[in-house]
C-alpha atoms as a PDB file:
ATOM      1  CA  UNK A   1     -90.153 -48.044  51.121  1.00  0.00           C
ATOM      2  CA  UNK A   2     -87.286 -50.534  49.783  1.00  0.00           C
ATOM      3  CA  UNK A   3     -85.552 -48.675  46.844  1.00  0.00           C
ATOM      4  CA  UNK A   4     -86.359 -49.974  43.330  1.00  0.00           C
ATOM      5  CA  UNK A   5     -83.035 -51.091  41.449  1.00  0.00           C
ATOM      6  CA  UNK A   6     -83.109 -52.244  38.043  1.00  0.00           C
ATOM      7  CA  UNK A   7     -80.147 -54.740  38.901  1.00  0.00           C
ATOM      8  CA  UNK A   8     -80.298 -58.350  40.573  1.00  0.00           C
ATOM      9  CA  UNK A   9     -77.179 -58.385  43.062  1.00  0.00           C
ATOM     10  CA  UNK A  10     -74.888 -61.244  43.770  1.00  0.00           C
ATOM     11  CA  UNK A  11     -72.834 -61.917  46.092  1.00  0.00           C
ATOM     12  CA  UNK A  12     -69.875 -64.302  45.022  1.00  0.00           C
ATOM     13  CA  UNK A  13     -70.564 -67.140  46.845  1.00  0.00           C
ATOM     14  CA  UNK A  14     -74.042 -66.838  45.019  1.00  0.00           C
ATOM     15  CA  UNK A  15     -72.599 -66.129  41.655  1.00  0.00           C
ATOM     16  CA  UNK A  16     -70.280 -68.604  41.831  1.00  0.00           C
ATOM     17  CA  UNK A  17     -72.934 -71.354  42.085  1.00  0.00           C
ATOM     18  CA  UNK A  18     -74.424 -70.539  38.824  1.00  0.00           C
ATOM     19  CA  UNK A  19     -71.147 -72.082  37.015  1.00  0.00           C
ATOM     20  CA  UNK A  20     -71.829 -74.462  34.433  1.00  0.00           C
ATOM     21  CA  UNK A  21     -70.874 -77.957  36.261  1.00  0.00           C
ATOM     22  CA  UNK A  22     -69.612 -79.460  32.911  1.00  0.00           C
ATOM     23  CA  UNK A  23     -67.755 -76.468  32.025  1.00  0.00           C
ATOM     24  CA  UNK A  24     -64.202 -77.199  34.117  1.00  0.00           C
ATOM     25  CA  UNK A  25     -61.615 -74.295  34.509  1.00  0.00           C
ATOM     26  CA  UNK A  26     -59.519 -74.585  31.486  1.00  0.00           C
ATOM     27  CA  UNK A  27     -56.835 -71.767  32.302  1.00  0.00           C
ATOM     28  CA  UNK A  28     -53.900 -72.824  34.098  1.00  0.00           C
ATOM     29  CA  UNK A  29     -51.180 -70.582  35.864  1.00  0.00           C
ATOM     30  CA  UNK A  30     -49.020 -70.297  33.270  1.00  0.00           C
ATOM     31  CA  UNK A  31     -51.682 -68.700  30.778  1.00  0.00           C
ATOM     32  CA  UNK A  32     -53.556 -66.357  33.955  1.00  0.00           C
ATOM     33  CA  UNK A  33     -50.178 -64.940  34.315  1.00  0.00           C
ATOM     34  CA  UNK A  34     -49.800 -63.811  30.560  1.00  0.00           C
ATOM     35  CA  UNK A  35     -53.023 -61.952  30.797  1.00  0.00           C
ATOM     36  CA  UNK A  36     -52.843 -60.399  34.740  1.00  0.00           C
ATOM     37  CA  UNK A  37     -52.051 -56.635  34.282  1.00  0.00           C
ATOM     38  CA  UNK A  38     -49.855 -54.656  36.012  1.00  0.00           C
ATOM     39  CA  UNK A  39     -50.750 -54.807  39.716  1.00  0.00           C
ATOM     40  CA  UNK A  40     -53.626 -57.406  39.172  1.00  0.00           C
ATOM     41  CA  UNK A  41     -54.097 -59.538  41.375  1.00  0.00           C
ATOM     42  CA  UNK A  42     -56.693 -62.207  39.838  1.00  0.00           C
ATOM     43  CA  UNK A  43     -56.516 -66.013  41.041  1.00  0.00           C
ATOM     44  CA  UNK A  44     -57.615 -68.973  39.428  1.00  0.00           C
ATOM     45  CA  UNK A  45     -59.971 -69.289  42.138  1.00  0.00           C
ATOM     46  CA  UNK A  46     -61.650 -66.295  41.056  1.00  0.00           C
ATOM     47  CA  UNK A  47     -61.560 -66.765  37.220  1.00  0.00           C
ATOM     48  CA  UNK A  48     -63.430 -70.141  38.392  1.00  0.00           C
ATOM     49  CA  UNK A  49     -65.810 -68.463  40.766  1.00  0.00           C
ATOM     50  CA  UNK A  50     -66.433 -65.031  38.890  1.00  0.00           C
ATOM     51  CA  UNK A  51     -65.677 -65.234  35.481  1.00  0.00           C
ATOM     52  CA  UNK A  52     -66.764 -69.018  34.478  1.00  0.00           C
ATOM     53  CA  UNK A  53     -70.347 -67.922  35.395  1.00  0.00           C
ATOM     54  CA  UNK A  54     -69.741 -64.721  33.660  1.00  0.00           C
ATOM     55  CA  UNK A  55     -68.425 -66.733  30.271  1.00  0.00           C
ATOM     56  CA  UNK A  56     -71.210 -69.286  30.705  1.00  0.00           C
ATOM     57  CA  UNK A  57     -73.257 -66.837  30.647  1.00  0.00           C
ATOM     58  CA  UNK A  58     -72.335 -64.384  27.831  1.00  0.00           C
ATOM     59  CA  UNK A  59     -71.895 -67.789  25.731  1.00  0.00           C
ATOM     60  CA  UNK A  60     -75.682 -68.437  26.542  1.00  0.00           C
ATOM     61  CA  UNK A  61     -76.923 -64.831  25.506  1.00  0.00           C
ATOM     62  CA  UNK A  62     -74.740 -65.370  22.318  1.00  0.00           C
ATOM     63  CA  UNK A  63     -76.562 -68.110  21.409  1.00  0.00           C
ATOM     64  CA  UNK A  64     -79.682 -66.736  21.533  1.00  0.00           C
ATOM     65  CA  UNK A  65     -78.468 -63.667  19.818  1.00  0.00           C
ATOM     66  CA  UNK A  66     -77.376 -65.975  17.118  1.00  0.00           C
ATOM     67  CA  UNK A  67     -80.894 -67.774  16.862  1.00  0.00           C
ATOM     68  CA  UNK A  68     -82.671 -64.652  16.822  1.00  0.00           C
ATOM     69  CA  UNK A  69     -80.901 -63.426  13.840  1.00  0.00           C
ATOM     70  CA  UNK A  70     -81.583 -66.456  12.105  1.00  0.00           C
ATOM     71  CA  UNK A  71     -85.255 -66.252  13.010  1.00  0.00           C
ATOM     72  CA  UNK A  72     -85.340 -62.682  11.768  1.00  0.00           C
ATOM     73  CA  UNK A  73     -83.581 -63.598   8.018  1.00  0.00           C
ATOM     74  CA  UNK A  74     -86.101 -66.706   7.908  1.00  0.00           C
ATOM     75  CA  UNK A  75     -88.712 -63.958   8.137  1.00  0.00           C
ATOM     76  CA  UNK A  76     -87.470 -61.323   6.384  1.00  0.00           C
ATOM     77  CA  UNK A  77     -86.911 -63.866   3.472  1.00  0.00           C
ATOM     78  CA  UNK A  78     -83.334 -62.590   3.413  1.00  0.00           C
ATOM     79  CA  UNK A  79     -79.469 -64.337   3.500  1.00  0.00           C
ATOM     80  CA  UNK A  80     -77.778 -61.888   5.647  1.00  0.00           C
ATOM     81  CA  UNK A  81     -74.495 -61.681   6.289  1.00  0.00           C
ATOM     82  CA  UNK A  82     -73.164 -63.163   9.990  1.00  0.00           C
ATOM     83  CA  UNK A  83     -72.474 -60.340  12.455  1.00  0.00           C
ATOM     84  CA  UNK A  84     -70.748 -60.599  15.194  1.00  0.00           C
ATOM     85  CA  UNK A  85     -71.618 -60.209  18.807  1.00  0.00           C
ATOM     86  CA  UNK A  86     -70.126 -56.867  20.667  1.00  0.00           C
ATOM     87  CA  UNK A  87     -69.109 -56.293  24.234  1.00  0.00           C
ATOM     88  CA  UNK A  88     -68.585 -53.382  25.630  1.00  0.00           C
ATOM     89  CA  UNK A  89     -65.948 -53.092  29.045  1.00  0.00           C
ATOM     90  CA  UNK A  90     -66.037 -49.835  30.487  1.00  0.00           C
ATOM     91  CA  UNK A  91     -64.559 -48.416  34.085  1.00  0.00           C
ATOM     92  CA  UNK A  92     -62.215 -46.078  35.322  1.00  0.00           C
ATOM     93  CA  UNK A  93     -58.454 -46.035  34.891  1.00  0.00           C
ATOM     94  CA  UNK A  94     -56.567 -48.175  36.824  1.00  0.00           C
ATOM     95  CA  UNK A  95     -59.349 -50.409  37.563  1.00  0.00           C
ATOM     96  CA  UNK A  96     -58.593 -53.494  35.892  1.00  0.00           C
ATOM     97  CA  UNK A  97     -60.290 -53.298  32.557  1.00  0.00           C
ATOM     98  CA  UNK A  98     -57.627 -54.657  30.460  1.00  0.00           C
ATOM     99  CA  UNK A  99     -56.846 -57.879  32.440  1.00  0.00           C
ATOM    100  CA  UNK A 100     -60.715 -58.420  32.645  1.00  0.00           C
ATOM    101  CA  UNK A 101     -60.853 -57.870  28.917  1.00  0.00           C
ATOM    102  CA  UNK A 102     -58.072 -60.274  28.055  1.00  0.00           C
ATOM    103  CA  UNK A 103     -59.572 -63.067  30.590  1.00  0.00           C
ATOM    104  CA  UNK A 104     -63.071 -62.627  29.131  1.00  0.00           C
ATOM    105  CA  UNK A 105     -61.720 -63.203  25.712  1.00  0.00           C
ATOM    106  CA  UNK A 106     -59.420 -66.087  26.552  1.00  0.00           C
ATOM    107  CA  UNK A 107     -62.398 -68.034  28.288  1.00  0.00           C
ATOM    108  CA  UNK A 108     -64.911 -67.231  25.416  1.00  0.00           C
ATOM    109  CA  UNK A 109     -62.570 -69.008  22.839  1.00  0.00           C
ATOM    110  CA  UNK A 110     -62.618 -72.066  24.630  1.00  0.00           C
ATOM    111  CA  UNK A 111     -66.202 -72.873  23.665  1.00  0.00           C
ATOM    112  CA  UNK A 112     -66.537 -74.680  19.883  1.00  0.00           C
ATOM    113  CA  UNK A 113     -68.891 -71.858  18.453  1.00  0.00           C
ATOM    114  CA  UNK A 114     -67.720 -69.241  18.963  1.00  0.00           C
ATOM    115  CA  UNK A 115     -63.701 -70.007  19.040  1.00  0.00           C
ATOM    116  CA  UNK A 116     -62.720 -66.284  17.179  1.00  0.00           C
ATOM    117  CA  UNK A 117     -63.109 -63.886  19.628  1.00  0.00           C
ATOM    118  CA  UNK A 118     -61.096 -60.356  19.194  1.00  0.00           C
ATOM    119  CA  UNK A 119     -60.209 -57.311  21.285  1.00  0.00           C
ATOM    120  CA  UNK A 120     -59.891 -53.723  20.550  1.00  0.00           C
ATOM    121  CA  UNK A 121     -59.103 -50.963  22.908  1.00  0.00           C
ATOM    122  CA  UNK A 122     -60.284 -47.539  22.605  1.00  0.00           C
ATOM    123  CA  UNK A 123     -56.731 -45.796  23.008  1.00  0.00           C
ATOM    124  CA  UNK A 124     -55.911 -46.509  19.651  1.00  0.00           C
ATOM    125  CA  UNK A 125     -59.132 -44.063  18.743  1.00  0.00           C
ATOM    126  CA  UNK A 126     -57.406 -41.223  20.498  1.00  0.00           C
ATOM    127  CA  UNK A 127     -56.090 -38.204  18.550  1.00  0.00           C
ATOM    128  CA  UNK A 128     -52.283 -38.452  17.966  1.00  0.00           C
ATOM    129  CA  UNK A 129     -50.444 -36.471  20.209  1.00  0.00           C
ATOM    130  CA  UNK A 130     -49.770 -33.678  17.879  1.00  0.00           C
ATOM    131  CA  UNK A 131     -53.423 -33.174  17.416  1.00  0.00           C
ATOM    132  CA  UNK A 132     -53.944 -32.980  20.837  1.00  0.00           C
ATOM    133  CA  UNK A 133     -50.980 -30.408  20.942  1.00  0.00           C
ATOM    134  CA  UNK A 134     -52.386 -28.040  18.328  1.00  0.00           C
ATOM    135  CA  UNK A 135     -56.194 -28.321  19.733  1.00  0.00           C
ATOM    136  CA  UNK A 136     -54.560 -27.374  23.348  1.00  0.00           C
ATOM    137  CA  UNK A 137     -56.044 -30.357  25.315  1.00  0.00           C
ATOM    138  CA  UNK A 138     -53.365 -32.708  25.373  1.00  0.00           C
ATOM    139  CA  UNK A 139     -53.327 -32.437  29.653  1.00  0.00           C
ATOM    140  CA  UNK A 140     -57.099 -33.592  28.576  1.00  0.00           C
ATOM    141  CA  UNK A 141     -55.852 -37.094  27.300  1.00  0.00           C
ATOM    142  CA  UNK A 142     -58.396 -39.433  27.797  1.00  0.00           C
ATOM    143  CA  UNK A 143     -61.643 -37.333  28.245  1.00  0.00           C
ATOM    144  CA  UNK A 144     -64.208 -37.532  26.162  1.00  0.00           C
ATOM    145  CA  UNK A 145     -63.220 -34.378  23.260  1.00  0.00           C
ATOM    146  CA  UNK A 146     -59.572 -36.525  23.400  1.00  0.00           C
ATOM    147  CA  UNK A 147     -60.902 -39.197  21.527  1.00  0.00           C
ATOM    148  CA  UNK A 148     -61.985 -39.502  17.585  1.00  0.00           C
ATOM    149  CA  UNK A 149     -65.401 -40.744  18.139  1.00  0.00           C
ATOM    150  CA  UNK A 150     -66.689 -40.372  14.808  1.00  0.00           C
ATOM    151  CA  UNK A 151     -64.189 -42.877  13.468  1.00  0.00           C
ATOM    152  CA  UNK A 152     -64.716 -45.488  16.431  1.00  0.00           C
ATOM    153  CA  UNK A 153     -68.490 -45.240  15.647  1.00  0.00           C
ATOM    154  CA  UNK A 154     -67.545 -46.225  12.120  1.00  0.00           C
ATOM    155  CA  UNK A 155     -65.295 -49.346  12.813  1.00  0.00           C
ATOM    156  CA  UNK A 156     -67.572 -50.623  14.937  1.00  0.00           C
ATOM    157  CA  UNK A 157     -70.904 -49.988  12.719  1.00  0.00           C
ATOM    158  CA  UNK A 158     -68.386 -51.678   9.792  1.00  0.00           C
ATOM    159  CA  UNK A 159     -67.793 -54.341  12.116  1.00  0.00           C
ATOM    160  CA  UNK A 160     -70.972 -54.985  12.983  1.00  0.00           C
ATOM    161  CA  UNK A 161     -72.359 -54.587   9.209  1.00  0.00           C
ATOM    162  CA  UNK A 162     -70.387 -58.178   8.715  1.00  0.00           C
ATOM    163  CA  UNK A 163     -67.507 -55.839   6.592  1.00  0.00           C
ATOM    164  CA  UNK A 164     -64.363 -57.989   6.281  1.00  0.00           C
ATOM    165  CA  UNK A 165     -60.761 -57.005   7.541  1.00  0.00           C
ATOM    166  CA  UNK A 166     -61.954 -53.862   8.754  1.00  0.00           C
ATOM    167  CA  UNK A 167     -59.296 -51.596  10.284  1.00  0.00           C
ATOM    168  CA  UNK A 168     -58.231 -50.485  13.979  1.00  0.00           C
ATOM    169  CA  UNK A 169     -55.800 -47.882  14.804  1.00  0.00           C
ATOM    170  CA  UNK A 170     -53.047 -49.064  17.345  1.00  0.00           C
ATOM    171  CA  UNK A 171     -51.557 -47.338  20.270  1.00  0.00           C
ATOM    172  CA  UNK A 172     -48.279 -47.501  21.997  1.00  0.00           C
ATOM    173  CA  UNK A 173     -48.468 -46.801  26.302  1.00  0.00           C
ATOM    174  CA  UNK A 174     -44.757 -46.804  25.739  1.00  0.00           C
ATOM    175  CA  UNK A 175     -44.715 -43.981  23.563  1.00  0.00           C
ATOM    176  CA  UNK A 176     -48.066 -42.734  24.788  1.00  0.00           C
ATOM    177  CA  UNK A 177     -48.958 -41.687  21.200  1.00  0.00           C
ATOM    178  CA  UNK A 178     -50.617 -43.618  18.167  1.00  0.00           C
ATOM    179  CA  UNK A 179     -48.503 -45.874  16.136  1.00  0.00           C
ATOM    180  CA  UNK A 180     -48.715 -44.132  12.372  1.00  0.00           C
ATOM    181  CA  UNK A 181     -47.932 -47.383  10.628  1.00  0.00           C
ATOM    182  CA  UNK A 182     -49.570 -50.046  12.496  1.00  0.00           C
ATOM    183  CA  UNK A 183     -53.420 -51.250  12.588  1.00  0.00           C
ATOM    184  CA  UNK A 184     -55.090 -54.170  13.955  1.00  0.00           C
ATOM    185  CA  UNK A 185     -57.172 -56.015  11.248  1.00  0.00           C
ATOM    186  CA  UNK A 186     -60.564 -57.089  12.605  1.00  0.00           C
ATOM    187  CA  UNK A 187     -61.824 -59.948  10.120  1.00  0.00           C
ATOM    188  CA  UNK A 188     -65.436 -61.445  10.732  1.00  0.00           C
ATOM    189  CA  UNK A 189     -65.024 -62.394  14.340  1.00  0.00           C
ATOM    190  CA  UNK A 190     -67.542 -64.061  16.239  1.00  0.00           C
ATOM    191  CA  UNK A 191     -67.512 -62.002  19.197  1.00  0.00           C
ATOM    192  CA  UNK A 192     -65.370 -58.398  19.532  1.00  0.00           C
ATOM    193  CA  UNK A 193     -64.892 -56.820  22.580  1.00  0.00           C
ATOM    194  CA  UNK A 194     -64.644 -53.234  23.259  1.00  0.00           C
ATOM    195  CA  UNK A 195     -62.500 -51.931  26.251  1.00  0.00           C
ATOM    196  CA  UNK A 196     -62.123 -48.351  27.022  1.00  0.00           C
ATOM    197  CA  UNK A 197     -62.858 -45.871  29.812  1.00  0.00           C
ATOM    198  CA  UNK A 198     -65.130 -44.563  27.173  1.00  0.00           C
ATOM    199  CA  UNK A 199     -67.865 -46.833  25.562  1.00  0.00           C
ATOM    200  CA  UNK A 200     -70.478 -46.128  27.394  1.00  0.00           C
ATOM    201  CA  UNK A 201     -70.330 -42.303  27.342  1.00  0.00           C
ATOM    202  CA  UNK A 202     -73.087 -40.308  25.316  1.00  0.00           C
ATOM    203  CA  UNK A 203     -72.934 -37.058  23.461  1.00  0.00           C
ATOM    204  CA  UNK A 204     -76.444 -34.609  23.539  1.00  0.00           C
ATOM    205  CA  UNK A 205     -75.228 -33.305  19.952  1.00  0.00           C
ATOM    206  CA  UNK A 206     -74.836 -37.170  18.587  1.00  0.00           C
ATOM    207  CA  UNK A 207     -77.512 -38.744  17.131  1.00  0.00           C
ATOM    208  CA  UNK A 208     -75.631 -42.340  18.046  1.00  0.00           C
ATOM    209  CA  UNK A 209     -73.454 -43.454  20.576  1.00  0.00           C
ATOM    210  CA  UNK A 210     -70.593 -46.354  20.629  1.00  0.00           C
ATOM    211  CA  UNK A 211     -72.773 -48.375  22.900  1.00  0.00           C
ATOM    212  CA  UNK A 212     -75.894 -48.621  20.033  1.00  0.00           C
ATOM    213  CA  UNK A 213     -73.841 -51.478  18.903  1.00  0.00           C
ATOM    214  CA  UNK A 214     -73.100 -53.164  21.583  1.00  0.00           C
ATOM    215  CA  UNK A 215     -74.926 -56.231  22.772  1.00  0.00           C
ATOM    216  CA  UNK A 216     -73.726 -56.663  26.209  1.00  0.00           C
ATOM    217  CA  UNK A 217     -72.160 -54.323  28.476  1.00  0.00           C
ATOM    218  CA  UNK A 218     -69.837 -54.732  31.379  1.00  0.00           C
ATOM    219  CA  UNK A 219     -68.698 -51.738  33.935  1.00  0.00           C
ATOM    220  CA  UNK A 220     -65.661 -52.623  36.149  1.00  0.00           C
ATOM    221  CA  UNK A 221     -66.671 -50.486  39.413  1.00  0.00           C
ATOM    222  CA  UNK A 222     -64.618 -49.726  42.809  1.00  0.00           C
ATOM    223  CA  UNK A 223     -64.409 -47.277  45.250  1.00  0.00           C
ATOM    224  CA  UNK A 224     -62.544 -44.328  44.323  1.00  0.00           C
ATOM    225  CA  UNK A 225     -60.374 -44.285  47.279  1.00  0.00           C
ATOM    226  CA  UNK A 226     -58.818 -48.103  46.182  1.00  0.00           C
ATOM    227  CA  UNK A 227     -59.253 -47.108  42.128  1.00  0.00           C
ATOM    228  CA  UNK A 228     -56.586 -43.943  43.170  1.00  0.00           C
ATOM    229  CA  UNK A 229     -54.648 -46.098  45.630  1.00  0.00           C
ATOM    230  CA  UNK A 230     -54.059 -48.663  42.628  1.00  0.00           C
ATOM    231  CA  UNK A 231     -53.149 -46.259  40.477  1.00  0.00           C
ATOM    232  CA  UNK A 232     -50.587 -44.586  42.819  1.00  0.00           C
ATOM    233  CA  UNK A 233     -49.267 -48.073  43.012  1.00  0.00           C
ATOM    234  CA  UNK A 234     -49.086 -48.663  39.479  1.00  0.00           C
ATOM    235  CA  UNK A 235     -47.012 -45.064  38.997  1.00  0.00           C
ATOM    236  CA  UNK A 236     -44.444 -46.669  41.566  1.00  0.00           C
ATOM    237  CA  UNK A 237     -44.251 -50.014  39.274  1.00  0.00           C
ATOM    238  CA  UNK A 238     -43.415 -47.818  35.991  1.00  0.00           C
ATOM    239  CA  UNK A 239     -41.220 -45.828  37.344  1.00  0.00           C
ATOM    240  CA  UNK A 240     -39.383 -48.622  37.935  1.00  0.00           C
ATOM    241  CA  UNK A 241     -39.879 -50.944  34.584  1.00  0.00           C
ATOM    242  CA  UNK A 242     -41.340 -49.384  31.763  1.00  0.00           C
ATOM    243  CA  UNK A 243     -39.949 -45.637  32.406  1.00  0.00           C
ATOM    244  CA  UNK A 244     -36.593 -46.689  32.421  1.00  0.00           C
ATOM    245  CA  UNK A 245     -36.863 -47.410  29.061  1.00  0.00           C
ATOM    246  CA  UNK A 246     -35.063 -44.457  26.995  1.00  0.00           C
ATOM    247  CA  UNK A 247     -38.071 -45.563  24.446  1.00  0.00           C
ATOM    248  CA  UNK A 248     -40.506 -44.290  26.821  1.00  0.00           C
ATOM    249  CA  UNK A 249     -42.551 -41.510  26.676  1.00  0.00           C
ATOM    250  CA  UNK A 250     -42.278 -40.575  30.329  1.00  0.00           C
ATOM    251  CA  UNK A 251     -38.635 -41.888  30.932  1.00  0.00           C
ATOM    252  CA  UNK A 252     -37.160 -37.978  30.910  1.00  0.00           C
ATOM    253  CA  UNK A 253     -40.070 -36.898  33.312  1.00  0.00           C
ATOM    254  CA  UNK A 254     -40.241 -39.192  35.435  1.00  0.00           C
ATOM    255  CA  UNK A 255     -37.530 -42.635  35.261  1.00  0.00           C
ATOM    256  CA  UNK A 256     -35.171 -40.233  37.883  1.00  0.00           C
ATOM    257  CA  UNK A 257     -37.710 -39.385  40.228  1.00  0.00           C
ATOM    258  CA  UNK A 258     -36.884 -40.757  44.030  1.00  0.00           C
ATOM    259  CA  UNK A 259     -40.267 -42.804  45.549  1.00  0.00           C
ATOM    260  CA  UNK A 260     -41.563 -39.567  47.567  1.00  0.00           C
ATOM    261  CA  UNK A 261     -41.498 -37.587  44.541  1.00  0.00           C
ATOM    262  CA  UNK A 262     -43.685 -40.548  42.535  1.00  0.00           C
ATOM    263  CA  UNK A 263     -46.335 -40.259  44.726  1.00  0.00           C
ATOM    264  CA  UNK A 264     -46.208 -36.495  44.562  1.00  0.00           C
ATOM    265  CA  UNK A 265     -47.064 -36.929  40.818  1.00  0.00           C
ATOM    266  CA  UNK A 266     -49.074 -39.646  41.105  1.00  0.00           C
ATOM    267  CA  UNK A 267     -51.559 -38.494  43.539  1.00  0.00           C
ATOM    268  CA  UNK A 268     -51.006 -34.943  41.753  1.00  0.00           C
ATOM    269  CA  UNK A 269     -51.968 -36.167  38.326  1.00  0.00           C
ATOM    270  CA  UNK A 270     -54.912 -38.445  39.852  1.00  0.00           C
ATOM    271  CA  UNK A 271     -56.661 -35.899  41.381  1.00  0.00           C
ATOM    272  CA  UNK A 272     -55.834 -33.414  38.420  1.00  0.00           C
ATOM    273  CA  UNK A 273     -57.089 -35.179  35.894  1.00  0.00           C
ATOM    274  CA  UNK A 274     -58.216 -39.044  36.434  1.00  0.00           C
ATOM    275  CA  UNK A 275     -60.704 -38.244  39.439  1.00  0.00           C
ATOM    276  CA  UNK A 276     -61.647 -35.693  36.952  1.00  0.00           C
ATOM    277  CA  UNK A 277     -63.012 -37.477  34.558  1.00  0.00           C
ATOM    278  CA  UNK A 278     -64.042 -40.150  36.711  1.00  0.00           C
ATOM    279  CA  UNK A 279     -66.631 -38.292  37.837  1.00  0.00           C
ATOM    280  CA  UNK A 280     -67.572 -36.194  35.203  1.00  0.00           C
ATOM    281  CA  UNK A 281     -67.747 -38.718  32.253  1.00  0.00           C
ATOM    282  CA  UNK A 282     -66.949 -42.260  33.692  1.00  0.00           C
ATOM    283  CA  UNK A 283     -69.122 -42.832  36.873  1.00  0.00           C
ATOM    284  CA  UNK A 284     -72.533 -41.197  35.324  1.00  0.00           C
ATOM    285  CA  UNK A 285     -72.248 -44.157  32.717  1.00  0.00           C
ATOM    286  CA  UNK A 286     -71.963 -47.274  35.076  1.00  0.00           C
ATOM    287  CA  UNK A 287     -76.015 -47.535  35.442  1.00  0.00           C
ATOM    288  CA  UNK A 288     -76.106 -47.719  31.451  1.00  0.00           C
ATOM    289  CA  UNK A 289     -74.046 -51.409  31.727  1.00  0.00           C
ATOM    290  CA  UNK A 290     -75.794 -54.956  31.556  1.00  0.00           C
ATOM    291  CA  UNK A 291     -73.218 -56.520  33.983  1.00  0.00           C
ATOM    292  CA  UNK A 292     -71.280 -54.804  37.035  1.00  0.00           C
ATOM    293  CA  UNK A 293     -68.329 -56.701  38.774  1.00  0.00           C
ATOM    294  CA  UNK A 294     -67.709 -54.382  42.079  1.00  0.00           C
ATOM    295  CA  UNK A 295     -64.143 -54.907  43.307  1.00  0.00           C
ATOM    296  CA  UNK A 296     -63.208 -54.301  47.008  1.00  0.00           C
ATOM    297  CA  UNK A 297     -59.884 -53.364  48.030  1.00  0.00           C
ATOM    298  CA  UNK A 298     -57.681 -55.988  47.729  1.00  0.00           C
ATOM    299  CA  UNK A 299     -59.013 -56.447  43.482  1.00  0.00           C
ATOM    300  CA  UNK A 300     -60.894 -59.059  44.186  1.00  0.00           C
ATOM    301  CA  UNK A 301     -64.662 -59.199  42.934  1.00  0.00           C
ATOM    302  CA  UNK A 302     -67.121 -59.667  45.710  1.00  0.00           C
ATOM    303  CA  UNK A 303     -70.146 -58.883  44.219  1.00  0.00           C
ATOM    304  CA  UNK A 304     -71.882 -58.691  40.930  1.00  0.00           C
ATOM    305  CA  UNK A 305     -74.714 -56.985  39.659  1.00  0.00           C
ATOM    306  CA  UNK A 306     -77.354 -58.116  36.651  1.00  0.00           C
ATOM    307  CA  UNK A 307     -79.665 -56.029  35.065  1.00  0.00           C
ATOM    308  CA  UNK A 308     -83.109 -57.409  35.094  1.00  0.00           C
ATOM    309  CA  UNK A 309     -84.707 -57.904  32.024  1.00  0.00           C
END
């Protein structure tokens, strides 16, 4: 009996023929290089073959979000206020969240309605570092109890009320702790995205979740052997940029260490803690997403799946 799955798969050749004909690749080089993360690998081939579709189509389920709320205020007799459409990016660290977050929001600007298009991370919803000192969990950074959930659950539900200039904390990765005086303003946007390892996680004692707001959901999925293999790699390119800086949170524990003793602690602390939650809180939550890009080992997307609706 052939196994029921309630997603359409793609391969990219086959994905890549769904791109809107009259919508030609408007990033150059220059601009794909501003948004690549650290050890990203994306082309422009595959921004034209993986995430034009992708755009195209978010821009098309936008729409008829858009029309549907106007449909619903004709009925309801009602002027309500805009509200803006929410995306969700979820997927273990290391995978390549934040470089797919940046290109998705890039791409989406370039289309005349909806040209304000903002980004938000969860980091900046984790407890300070002194919090997570004094509760005892702060080798816990990044699972679920790490993070203020309450008060991302109300930015977003302000957000998506139609509040103006609603707050954001902001987060530093150089000094690994929140920044006390600095917060992103969010101010009617058309579309927000949400990126964290964390927005599609659910709580039994929560009555509502982070992704109850979300109208589409994407979950950046690889092996685990590559996702740790990436990271290990990533390690090596800190230690040798952003720990040298005396700035940085990690230059005294690690900015000296020799390249054997890197991956030591980098395979150390992945297995410790990353695979951890990986498959505790992370994994379980990939068959909640809309949208999952499946990267093979050398980052590249090879196959995409759609749930059905």
């Amino acid at each position: 009996m052939k196994r029921y799955s309630p997603y359409i798969e793609f391969d990219r050749k086959e994905w890549a023929s769904l791109k809107d004909h009259d919508t030609p690749l408007s990033l150059t080089e220059i601009e794909l290089e501003k948004l690549r993360g650290l050890n990203e690998q994306v082309s422009l081939q595959e921004v034209e073959e993986v995430y034009l579709p992708l755009t195209h189509l978010i821009h098309l389920y936008v729409g008829a979000s858009q029309q549907l709320h106007q449909l619903t205020t004709s009925f309801l007799q009602k002027k309500a206020r805009k509200t803006p459409y929410i995306i969700g990016i979820a997927g273990s660290v290391a995978v390549g969240k934040s470089t797919t977050a940046r290109l998705i929001q890039t791409l989406l600007t370039r289309w005349d309605t909806h040209r304000k298009v903002d980004l938000v991370t969860t980091d900046g919803f984790l407890y300070p570092n002194a919090v997570l000192e004094k509760k005892g969990i702060m080798n816990r950074k990044g699972f679920p109890e790490s993070y203020d959930i309450k008060r991302l659950i109300q930015f977003i539900g302000e957000v998506k009320s139609g509040k103006p200039k609603v707050k954001a904390p902001k987060y530093s990765h150089l000094t690994y702790d929140i920044l006390p005086d600095e917060q992103s303003v969010i101010d009617h946007p058309d579309i927000l995205i949400v990126e964290g390892i964390n927005v599609l996680q659910v709580k039994k004692d929560s009555p509502l979740f982070v992704s109850d707001f979300f109208d589409f959901s994407i979950f950046i999925d690889a092996e685990e052997k590559n996702i740790a293999r990436w990271y290990v790699e990533r390690f090596q390119l800190l230690r040798q940029t952003a720990f040298q800086n005396p700035d940085s949170y990690f230059h005294s524990r690690f900015a000296d260490l020799s390249e054997e003793e890197a991956t030591v602690v980098a395979h150390h602390t992945w297995e410790s803690i990353n695979a951890k939650n990986l498959h505790e809180n992370i994994l379980p939550t990939k068959g909640r997403a809309q949208l999952i890009l499946k990267k093979e080992a050398n980052h590249t997307i090879q196959n995409i799946y759609l749930r059905k609706l």
